[in-house]
N, C-alpha and C. Protein backbone atom coordinates (compact mmCIF):
# COMPACT_ATOMS: atom_id res chain seq x y z
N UNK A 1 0.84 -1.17 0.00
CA UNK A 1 0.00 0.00 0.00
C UNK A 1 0.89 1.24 0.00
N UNK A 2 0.67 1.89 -0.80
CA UNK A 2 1.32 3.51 -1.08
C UNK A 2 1.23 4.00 -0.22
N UNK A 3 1.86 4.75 0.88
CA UNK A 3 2.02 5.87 1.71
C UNK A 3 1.32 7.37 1.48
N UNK A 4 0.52 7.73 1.22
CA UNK A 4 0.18 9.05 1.08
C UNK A 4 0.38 10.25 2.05
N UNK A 5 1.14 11.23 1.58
CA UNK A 5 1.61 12.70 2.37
C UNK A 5 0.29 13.76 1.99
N UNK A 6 -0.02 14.22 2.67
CA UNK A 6 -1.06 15.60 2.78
C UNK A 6 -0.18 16.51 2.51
N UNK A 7 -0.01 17.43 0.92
CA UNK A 7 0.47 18.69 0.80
C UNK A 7 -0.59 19.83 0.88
N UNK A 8 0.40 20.54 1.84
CA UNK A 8 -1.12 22.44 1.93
C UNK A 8 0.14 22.91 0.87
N UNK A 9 -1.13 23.51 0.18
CA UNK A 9 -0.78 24.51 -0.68
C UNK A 9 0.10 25.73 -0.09
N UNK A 10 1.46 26.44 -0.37
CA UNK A 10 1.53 27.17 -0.33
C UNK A 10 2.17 28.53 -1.52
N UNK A 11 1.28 29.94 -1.28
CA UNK A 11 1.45 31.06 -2.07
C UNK A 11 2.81 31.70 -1.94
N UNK A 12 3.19 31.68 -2.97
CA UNK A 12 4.78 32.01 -4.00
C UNK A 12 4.64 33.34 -4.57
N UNK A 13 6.16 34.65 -3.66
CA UNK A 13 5.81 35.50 -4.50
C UNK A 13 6.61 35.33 -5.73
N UNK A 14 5.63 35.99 -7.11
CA UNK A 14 6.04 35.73 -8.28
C UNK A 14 7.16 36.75 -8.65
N UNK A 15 7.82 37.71 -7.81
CA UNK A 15 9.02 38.24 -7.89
C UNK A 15 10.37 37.70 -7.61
N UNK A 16 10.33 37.77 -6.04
CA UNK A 16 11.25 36.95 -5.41
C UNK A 16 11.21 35.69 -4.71
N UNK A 17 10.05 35.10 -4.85
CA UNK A 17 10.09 33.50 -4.88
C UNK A 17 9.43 32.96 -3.20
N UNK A 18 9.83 34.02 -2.68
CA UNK A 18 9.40 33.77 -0.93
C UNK A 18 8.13 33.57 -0.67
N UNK A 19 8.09 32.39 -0.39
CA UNK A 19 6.91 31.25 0.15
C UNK A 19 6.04 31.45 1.35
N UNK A 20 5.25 30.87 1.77
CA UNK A 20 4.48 30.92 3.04
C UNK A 20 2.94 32.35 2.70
N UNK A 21 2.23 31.89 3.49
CA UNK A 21 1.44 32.96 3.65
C UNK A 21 1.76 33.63 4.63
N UNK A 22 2.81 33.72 5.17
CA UNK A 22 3.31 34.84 6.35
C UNK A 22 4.13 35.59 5.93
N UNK A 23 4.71 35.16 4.30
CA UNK A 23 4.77 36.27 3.50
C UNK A 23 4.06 37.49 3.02
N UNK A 24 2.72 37.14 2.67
CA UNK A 24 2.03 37.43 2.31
C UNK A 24 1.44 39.01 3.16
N UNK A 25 1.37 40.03 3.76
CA UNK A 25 1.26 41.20 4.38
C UNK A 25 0.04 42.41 3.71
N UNK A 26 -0.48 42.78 5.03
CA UNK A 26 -1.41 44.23 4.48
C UNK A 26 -0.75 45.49 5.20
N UNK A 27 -0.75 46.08 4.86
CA UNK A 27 -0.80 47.59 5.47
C UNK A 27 -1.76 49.01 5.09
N UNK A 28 -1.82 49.02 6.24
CA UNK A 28 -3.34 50.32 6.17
C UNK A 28 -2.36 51.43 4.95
N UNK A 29 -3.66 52.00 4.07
CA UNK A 29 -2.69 53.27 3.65
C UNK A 29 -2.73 54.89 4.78
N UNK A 30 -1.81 55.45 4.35
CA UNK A 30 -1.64 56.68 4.87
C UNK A 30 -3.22 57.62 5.07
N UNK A 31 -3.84 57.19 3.84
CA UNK A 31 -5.20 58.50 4.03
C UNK A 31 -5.91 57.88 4.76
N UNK A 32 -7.00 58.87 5.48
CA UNK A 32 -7.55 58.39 6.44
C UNK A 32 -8.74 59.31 6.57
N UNK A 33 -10.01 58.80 6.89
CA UNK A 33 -11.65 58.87 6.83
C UNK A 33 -11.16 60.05 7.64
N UNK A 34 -12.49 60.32 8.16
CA UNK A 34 -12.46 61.61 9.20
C UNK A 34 -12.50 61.03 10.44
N UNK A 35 -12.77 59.76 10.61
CA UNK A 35 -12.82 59.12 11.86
C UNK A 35 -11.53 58.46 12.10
N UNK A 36 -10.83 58.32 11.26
CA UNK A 36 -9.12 57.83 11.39
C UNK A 36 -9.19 56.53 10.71
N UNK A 37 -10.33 56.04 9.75
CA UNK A 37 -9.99 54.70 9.35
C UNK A 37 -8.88 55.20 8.15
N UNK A 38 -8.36 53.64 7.64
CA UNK A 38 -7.57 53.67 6.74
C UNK A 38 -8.80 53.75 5.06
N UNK A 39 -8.47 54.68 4.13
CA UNK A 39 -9.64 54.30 2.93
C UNK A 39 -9.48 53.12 2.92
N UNK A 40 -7.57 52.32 2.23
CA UNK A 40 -7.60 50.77 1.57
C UNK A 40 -5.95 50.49 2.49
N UNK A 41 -6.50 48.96 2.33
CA UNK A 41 -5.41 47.95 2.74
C UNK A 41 -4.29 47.70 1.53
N UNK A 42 -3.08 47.86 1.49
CA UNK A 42 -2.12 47.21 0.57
C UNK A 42 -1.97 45.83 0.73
N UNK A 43 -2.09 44.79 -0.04
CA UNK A 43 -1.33 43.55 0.74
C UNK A 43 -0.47 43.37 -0.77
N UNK A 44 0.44 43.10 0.22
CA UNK A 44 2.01 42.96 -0.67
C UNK A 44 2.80 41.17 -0.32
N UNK A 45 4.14 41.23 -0.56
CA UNK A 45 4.97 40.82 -0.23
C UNK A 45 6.12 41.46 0.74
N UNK A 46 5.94 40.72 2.13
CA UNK A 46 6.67 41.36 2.86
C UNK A 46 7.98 41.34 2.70
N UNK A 47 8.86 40.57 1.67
CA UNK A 47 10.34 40.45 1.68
C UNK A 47 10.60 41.59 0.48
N UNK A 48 9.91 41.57 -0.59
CA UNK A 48 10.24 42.02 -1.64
C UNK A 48 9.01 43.54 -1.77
N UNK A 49 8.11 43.56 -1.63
CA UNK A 49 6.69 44.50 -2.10
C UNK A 49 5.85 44.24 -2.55
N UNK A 50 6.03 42.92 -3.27
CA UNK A 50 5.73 42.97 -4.90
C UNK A 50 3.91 43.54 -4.30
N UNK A 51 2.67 44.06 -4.84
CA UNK A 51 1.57 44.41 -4.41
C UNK A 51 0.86 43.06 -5.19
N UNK A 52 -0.19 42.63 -4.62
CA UNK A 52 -1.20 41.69 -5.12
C UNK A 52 -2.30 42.35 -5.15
N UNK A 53 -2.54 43.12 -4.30
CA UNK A 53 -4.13 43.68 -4.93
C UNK A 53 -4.06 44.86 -3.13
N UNK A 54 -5.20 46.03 -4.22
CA UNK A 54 -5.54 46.87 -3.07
C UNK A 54 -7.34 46.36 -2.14
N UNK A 55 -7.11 47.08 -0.93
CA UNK A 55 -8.70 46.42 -0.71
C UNK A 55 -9.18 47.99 -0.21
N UNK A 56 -10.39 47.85 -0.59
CA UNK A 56 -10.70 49.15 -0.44
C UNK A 56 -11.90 49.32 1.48
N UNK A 57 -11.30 50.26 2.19
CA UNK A 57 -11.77 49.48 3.25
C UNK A 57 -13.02 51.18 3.83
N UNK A 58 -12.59 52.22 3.00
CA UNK A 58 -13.63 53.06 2.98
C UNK A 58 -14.29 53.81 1.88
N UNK A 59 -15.50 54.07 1.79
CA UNK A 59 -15.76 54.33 0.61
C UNK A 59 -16.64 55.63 1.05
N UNK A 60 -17.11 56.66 -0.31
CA UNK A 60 -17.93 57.95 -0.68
C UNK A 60 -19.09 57.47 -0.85
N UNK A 61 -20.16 57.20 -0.37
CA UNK A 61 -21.40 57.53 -0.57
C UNK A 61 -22.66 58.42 -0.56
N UNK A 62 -23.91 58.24 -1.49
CA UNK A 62 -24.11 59.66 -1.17
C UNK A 62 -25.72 58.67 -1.05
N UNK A 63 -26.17 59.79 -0.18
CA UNK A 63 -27.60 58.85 0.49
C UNK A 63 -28.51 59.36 -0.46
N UNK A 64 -29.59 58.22 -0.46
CA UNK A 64 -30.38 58.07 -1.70
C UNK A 64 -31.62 58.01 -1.15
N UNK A 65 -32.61 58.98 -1.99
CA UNK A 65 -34.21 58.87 -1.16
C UNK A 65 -34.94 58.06 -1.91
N UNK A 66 -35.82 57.43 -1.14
CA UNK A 66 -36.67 56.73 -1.89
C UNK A 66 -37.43 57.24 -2.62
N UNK A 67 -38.19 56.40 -3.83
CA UNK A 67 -38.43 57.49 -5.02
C UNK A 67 -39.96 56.63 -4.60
N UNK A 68 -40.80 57.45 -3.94
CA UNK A 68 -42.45 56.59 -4.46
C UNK A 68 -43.30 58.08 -4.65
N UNK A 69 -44.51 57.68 -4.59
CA UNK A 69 -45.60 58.75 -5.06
C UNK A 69 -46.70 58.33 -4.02
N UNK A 70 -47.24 58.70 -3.29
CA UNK A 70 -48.62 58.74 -2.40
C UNK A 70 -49.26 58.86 -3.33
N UNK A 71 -50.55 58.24 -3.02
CA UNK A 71 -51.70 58.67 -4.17
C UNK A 71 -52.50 59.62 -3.38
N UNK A 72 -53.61 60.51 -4.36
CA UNK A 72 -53.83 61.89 -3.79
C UNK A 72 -55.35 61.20 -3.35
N UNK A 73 -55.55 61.62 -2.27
CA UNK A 73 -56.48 61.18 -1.07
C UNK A 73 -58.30 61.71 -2.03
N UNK A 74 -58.92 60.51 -2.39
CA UNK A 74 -60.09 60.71 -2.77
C UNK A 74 -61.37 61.47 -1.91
C-alpha cells in the first residue's frame, strides 16, 4: 500500500520566490476617513513588495431617497 503525504498549498511571490502565507502582508494606507480609518489595505509581499491587490476598506457615498408617489387622497 502507497504511503500518502497531505500537501497544503503554499502562495509564491512571483518576484522573489518567498513562500508561506506569512509572506504574504497588508498595510493600512496613509489617508484616512475623518474618523481615522484607513480608505484601503495594501497587501504585498513582505520580503520584496511585490503588491497583489488593493482592498478598499472606505468608501464615498451619497444617500439616496426613496423614489415613491402617495396617491392623492379621494
Amino acid at each position: 500500500m502507497a504511503e500518502t503525504t497531505e500537501q497544503i498549498a503554499e502562495p509564491k511571490c512571483p518576484d522573489c520566490g518567498a513562500r508561506g502565507s506569512d509572506k504574504i502582508v497588508s498595510t493600512p494606507s496613509r489617508e484616512r476617513s475623518k474618523v481615522k480609518q484607513p480608505w484601503f489595505y495594501i497587501v504585498h509581499c513582505a520580503a520584496c513588495g511585490h503588491v497583489y491587490n488593493t482592498i478598499s476598506k472606505h468608501s464615498f457615498t451619497q444617500a439616496v431617497t426613496p423614489n415613491f408617489v402617495l396617491p392623492k387622497p379621494s
